[in-house]
C-alpha atoms as a PDB file:
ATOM      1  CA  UNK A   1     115.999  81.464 106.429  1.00  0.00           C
ATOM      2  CA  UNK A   2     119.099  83.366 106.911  1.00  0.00           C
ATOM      3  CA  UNK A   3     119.528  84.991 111.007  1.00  0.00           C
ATOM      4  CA  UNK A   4     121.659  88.146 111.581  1.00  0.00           C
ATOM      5  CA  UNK A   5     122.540  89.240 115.082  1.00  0.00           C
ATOM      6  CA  UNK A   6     120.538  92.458 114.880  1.00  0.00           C
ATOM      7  CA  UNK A   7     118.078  89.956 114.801  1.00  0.00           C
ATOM      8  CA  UNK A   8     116.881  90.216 111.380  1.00  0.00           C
ATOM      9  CA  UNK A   9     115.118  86.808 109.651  1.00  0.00           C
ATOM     10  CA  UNK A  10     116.222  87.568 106.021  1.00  0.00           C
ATOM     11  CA  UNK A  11     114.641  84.867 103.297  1.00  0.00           C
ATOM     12  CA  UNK A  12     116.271  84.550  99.919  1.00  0.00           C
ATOM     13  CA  UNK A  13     113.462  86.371  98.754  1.00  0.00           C
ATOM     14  CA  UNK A  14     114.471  89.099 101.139  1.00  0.00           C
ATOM     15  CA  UNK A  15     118.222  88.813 100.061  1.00  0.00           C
ATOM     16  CA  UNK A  16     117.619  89.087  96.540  1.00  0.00           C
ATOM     17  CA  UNK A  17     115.100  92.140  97.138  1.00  0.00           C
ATOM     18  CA  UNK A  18     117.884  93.988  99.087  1.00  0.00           C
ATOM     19  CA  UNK A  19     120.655  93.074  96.628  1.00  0.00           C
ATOM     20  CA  UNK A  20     118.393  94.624  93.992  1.00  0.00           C
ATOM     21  CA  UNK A  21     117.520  97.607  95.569  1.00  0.00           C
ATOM     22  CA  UNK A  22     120.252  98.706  97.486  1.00  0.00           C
ATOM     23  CA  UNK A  23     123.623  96.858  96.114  1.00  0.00           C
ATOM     24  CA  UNK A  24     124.584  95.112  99.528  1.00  0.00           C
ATOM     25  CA  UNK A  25     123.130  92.144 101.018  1.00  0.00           C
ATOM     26  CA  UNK A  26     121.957  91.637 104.728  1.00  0.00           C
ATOM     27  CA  UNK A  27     125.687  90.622 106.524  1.00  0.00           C
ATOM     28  CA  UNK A  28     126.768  93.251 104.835  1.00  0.00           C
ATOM     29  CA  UNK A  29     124.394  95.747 105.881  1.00  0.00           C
ATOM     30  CA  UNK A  30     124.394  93.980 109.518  1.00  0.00           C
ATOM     31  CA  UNK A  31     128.237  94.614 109.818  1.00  0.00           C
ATOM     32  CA  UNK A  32     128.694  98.462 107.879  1.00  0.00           C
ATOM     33  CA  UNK A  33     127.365 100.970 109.617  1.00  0.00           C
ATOM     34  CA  UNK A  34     127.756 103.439 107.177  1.00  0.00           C
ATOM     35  CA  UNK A  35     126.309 101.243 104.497  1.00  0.00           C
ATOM     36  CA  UNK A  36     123.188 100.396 107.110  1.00  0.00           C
ATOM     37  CA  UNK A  37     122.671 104.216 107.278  1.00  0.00           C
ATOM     38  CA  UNK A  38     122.982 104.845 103.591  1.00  0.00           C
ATOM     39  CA  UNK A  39     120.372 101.916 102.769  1.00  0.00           C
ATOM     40  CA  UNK A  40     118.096 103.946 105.495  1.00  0.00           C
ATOM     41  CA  UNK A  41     118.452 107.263 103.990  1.00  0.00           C
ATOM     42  CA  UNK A  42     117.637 105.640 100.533  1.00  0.00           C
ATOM     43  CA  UNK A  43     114.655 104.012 102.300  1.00  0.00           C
ATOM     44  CA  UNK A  44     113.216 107.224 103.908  1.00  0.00           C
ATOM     45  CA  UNK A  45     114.359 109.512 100.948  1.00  0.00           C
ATOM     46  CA  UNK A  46     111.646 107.122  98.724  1.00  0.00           C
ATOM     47  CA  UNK A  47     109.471 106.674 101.680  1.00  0.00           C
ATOM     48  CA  UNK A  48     108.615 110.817 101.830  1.00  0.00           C
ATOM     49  CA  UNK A  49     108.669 110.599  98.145  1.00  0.00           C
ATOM     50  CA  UNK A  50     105.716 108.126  97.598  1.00  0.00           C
ATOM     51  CA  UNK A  51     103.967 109.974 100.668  1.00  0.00           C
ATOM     52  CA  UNK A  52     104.471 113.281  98.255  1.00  0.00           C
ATOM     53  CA  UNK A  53     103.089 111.584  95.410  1.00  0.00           C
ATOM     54  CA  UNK A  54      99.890 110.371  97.716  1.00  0.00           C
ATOM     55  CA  UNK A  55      99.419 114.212  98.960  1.00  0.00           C
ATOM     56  CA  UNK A  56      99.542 115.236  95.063  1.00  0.00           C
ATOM     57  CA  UNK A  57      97.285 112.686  94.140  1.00  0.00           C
ATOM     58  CA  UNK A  58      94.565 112.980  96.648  1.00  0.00           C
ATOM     59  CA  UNK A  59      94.876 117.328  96.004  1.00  0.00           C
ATOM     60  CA  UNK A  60      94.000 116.710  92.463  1.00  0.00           C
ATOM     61  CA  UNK A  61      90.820 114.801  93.329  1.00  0.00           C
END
């Protein structure tokens, strides 16, 4: 288990997951704040999509 200052546990699991998704790994995203807020955007940008997706979903039922 890998611990950032933010205080952030990552596993490699968690590493890998982040690489994947985002392109940057946790010390990275721990020490750029314009990459943090990028990876956040990305994050909320496909969280309101999937709620969007639920909403269209439960309409058609």
């Amino acid at each position: 288990m890998i611990i950032y200052s933010i205080g952030m546990k990552a596993t490699g699991e968690m590493e890998k997951a982040m690489q994947q998704a985002h392109g940057v790994g946790y010390a990275e995203y721990e020490r750029n704040l314009d990459k943090r807020l990028e990876v956040e955007k990305a994050r909320e940008e496909d969280y309101n999509r999937c709620n969007e997706m639920i909403r269209e979903l439960n309409h058609q039922s």
